[in-house]
N, C-alpha and C. Protein backbone atom coordinates (compact mmCIF):
# COMPACT_ATOMS: atom_id res chain seq x y z
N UNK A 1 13.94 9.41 12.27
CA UNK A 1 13.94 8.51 11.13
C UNK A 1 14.49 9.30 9.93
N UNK A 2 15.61 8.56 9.16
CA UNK A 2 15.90 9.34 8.05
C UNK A 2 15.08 8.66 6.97
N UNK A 3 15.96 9.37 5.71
CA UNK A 3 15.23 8.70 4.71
C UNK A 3 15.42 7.71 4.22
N UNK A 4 16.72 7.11 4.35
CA UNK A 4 17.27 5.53 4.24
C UNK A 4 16.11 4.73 5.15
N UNK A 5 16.02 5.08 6.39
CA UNK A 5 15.03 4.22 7.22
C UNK A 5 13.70 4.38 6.44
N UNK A 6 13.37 5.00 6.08
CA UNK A 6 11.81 5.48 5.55
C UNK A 6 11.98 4.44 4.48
N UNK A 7 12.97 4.79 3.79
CA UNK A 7 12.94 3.57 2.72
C UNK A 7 12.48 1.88 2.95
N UNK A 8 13.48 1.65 4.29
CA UNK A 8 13.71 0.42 4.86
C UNK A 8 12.20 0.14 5.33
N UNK A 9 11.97 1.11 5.87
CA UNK A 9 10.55 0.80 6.50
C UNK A 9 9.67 0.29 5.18
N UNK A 10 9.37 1.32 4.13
CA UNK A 10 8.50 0.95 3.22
C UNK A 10 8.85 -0.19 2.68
N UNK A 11 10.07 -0.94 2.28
CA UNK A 11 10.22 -2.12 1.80
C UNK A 11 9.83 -3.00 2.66
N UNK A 12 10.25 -3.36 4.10
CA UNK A 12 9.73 -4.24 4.42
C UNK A 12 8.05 -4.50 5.05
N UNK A 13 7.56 -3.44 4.75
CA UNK A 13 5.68 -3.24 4.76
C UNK A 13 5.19 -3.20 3.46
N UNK A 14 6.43 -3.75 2.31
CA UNK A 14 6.08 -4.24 0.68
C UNK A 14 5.54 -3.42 0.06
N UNK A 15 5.24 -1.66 0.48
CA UNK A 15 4.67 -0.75 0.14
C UNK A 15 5.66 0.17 -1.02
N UNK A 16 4.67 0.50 -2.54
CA UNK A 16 5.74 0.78 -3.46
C UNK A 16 5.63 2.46 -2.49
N UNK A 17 6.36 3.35 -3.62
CA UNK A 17 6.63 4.59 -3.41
C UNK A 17 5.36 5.25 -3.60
N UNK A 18 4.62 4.73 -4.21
CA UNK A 18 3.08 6.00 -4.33
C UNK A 18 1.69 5.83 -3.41
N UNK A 19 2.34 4.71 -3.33
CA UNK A 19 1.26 4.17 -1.95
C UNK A 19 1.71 4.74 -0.94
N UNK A 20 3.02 4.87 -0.29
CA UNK A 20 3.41 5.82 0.73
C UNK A 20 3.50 7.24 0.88
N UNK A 21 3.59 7.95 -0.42
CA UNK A 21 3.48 8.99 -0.94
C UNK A 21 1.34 9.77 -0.25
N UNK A 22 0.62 8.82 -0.84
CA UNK A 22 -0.31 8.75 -0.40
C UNK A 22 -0.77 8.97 0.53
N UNK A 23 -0.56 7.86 1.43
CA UNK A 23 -0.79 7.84 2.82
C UNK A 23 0.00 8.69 3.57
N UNK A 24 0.70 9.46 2.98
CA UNK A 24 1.46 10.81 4.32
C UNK A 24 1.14 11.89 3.74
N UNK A 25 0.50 12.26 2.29
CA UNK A 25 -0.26 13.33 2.14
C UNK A 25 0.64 13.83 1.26
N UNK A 26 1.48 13.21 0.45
CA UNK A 26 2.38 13.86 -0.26
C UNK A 26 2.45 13.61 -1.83
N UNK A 27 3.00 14.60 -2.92
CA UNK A 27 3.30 14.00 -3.90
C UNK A 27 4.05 13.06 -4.12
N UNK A 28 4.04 11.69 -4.87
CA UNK A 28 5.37 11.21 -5.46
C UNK A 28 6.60 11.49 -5.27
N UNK A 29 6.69 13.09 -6.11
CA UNK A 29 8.22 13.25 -6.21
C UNK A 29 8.68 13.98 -4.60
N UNK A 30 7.72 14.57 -4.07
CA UNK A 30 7.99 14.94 -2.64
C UNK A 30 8.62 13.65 -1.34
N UNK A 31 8.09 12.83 -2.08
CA UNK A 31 8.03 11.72 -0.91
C UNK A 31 9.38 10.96 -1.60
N UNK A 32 10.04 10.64 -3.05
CA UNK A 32 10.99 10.27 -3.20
C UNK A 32 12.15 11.56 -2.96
N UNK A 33 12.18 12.51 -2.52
CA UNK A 33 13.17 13.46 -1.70
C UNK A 33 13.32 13.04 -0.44
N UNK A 34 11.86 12.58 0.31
CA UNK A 34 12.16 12.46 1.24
C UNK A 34 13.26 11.43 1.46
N UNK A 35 12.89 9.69 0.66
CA UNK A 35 13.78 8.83 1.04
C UNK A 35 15.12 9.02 0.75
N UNK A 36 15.56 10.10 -0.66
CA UNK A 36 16.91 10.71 -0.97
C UNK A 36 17.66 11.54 0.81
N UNK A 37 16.58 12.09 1.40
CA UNK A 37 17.45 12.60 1.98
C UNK A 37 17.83 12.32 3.41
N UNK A 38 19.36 12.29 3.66
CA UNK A 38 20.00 12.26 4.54
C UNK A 38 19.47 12.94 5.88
N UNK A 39 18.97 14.08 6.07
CA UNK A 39 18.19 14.54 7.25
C UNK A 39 16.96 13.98 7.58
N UNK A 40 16.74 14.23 8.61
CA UNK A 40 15.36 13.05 9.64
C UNK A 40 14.39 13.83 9.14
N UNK A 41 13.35 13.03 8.62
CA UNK A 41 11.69 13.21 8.14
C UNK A 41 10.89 14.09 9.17
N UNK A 42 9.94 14.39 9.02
CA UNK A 42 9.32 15.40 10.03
C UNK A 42 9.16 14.06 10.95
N UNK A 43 8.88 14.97 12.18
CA UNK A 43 8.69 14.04 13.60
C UNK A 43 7.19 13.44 13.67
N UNK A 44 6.17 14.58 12.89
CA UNK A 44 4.95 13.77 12.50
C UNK A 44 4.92 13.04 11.59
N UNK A 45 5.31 12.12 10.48
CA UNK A 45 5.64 11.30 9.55
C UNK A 45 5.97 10.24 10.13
N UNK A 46 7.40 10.31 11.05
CA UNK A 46 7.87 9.10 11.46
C UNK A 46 7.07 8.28 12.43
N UNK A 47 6.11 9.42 13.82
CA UNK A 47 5.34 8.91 15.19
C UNK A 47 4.33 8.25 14.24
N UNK A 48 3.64 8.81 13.21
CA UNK A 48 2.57 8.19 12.63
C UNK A 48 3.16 6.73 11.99
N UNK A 49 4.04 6.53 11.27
CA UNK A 49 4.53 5.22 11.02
C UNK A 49 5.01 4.30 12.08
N UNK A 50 5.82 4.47 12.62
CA UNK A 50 6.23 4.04 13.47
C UNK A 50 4.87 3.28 14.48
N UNK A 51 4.02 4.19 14.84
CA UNK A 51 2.57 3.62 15.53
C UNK A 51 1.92 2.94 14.57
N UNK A 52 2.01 2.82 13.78
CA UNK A 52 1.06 2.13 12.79
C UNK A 52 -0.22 2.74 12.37
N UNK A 53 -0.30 4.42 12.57
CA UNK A 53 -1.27 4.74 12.23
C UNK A 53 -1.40 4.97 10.89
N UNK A 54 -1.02 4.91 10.12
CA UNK A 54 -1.01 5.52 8.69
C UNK A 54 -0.38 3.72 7.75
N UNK A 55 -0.68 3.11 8.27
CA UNK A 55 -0.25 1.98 7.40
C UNK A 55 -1.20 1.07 7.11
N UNK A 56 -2.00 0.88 5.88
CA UNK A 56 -2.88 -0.03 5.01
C UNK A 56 -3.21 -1.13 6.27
N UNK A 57 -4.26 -1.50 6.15
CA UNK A 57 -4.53 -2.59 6.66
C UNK A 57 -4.43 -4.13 5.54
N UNK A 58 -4.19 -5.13 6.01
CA UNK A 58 -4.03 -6.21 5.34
C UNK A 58 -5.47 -6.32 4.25
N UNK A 59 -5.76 -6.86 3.12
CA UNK A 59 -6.20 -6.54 1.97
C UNK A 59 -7.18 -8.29 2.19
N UNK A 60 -8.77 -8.25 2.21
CA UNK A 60 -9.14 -9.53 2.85
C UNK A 60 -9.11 -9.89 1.16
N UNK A 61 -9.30 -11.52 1.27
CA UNK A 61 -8.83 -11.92 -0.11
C UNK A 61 -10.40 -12.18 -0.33
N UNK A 62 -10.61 -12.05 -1.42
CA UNK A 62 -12.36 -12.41 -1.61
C UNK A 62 -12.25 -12.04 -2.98
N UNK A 63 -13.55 -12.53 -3.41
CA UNK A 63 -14.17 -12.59 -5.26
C UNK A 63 -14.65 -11.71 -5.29
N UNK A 64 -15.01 -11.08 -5.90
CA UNK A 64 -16.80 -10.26 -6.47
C UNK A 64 -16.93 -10.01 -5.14
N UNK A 65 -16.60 -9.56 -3.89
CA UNK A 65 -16.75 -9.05 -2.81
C UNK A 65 -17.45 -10.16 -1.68
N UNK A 66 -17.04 -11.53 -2.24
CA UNK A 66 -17.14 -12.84 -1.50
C UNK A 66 -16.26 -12.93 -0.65
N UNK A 67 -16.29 -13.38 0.73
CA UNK A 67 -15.03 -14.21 1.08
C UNK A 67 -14.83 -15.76 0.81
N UNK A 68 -13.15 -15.80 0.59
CA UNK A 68 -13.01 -17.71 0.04
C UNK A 68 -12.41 -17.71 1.54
C-alpha cells in the first residue's frame, strides 16, 4: 500500500487525517508523510487496515447515552 492508497483508503472510511494518525500510533505530521509518500507504508500499517483491525467501529446514534 502506498501513500496515495492510504489516502484513498482513509477517504473512503470518511476518516480525517488525525483520526488515522491516531489509530496507527502516529503523529499528525508523521502520518501526513506517510500519505505524501510515494514508497509502500510499513507492511504492519497496511495488514492492520486492510483487516479491519485498526478501524473505528460505526458510532451508535443515541442522546445522553439513550438509544433513539
Amino acid at each position: 500500500m502506498t501513500g496515495y492508497e492510504l489516502k484513498e483508503f482513509r477517504k473512503s472510511h470518511t476518516l480525517n487525517q488525525e483520526t488515522m494518525s491516531r489509530l496507527l500510533g502516529l503523529s499528525k505530521r508523521q502520518y501526513q508523510r506517510l500519505e505524501r509518500s510515494e514508497n509502500p507504508i510499513k507492511e504492519e500499517y497496511a495488514e492492520a487496515l486492510l483487516s479491519g483491525e485498526i478501524i473505528p467501529k460505526e458510532k451508535s446514534q443515541s442522546c445522553y447515552g439513550v438509544p433513539f
